[in-house]
N, C-alpha and C. Protein backbone atom coordinates (compact mmCIF):
# COMPACT_ATOMS: atom_id res chain seq x y z
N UNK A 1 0.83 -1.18 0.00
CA UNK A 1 0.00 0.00 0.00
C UNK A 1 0.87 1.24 0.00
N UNK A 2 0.29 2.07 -0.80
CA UNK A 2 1.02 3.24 -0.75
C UNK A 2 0.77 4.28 0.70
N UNK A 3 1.36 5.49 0.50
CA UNK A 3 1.14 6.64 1.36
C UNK A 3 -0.19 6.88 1.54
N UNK A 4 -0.73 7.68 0.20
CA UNK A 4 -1.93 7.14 -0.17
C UNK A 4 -2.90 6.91 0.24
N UNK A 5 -2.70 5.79 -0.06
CA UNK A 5 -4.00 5.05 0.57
C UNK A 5 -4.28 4.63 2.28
N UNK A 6 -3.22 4.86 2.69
CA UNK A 6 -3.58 4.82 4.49
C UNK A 6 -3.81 5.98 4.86
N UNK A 7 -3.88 7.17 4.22
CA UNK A 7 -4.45 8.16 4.89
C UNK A 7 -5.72 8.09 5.19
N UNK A 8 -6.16 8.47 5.88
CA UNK A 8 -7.65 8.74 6.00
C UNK A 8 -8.56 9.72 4.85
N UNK A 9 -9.87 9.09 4.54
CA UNK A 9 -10.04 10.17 3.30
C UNK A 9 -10.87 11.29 3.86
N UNK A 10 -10.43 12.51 3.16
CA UNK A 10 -10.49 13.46 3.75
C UNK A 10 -9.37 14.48 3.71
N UNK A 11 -8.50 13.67 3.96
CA UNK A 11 -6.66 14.45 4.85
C UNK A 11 -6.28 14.72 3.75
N UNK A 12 -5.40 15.95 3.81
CA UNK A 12 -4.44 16.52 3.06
C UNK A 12 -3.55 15.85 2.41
N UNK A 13 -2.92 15.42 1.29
CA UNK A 13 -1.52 14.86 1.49
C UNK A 13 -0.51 15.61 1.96
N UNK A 14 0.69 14.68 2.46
CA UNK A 14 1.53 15.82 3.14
C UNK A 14 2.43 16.68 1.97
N UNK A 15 2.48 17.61 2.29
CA UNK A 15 3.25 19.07 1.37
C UNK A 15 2.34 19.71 0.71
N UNK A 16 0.59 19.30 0.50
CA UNK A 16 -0.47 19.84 0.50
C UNK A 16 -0.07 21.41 1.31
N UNK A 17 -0.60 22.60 0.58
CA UNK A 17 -0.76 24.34 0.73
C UNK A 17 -2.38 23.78 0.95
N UNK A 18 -2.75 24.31 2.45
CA UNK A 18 -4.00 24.57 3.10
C UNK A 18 -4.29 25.75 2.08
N UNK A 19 -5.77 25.02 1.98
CA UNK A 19 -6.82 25.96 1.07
C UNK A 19 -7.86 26.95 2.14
N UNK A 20 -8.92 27.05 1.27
CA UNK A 20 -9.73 27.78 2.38
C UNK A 20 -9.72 27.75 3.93
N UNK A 21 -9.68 26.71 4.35
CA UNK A 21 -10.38 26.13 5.34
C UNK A 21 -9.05 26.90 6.64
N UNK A 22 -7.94 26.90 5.42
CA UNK A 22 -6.42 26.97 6.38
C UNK A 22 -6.10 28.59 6.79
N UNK A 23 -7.59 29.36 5.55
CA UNK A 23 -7.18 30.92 5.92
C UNK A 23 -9.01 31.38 7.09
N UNK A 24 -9.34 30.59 7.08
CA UNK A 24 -10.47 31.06 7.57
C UNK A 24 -10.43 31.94 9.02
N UNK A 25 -9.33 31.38 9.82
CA UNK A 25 -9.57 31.67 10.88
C UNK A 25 -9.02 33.01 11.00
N UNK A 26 -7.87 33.34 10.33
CA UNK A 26 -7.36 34.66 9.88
C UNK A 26 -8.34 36.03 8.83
N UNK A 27 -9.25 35.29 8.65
CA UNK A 27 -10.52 35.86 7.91
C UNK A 27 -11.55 36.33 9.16
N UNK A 28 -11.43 35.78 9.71
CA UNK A 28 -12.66 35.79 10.68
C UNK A 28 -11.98 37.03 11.83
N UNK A 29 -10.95 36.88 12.21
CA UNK A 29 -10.32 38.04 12.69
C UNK A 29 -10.19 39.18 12.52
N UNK A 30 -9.64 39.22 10.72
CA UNK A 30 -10.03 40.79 10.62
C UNK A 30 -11.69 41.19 10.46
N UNK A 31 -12.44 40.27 10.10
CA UNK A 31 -13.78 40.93 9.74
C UNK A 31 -14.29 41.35 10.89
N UNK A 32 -13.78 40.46 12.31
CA UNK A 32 -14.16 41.11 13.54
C UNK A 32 -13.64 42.42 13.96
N UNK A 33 -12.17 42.72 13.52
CA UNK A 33 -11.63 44.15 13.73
C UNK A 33 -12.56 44.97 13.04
N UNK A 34 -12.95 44.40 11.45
CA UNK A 34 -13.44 45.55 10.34
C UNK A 34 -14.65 45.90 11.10
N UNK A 35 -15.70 45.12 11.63
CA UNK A 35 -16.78 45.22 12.12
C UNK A 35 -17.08 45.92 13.58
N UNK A 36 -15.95 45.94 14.43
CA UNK A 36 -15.96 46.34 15.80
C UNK A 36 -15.35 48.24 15.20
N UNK A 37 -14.10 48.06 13.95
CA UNK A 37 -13.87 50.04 13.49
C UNK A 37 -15.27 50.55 13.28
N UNK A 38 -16.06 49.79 12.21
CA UNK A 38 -17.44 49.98 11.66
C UNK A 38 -18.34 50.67 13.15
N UNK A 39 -18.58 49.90 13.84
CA UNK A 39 -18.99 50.72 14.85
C UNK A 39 -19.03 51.21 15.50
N UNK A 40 -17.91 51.60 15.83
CA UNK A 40 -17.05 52.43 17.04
C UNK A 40 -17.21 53.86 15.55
N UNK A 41 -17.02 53.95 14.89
CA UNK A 41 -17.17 55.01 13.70
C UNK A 41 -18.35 55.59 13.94
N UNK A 42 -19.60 54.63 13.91
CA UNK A 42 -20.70 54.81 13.28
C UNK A 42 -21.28 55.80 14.48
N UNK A 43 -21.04 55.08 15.67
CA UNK A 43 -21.32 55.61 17.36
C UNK A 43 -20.65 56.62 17.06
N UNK A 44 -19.55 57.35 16.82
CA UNK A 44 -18.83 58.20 17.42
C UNK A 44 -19.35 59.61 15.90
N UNK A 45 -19.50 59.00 14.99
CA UNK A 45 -20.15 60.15 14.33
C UNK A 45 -21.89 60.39 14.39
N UNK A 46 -22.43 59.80 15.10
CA UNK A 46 -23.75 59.92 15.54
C UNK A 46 -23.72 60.79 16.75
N UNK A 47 -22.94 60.51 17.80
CA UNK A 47 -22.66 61.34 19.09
C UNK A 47 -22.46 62.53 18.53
N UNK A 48 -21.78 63.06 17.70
CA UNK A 48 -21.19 64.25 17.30
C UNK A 48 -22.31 64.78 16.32
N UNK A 49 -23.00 63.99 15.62
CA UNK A 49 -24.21 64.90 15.30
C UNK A 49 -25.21 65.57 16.20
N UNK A 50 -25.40 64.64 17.04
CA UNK A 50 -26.55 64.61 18.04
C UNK A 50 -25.93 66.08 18.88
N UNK A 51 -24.62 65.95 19.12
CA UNK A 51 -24.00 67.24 20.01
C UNK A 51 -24.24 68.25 19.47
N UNK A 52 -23.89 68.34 17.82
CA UNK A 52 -24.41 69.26 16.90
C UNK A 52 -25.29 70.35 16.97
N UNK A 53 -26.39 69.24 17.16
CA UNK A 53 -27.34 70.14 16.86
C UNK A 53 -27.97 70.22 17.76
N UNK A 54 -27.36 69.73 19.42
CA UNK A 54 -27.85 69.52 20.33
C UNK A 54 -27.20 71.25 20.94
N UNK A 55 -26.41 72.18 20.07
CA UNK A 55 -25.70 73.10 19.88
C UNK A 55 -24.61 73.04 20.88
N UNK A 56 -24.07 71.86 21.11
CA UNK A 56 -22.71 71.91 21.95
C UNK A 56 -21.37 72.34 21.47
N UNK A 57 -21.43 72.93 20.15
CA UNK A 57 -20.07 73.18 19.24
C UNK A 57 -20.39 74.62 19.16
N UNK A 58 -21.78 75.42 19.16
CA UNK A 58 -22.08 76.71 19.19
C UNK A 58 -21.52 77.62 19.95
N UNK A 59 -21.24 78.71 19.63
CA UNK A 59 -20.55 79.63 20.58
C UNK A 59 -21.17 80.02 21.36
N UNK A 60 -21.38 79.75 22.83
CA UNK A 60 -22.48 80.73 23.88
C UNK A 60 -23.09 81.97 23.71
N UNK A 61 -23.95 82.10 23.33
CA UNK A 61 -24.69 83.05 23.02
C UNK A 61 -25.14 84.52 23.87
């Protein structure tokens, strides 16, 4: 029997370059950074509208 064939099917052969499966977890990381900037943005330019026109940037009158 070869190499081959005692692997389990499924498995990589060895010197196999991991495909998807091998970048996922590095995927999933930044989309959590991209997603946690996304809202820390979204909050922090909503606050600043709301201050806006809430006239906290206005010069005392």
């Amino acid at each position: 029997m070869s190499e081959a064939d005692e692997q389990p099917e499924g498995a990589d052969p060895a010197g196999a370059e991991p495909g998807a499966a091998g970048r996922r977890p590095g995927l999933v990381i930044v989309a959590v950074i991209v997603a946690a900037l996304f809202v820390c943005c979204c909050s922090a330019a909503v606050g600043l509208v709301i201050a806006w026109f809430a006239g906290l940037f206005h010069p005392p009158a």
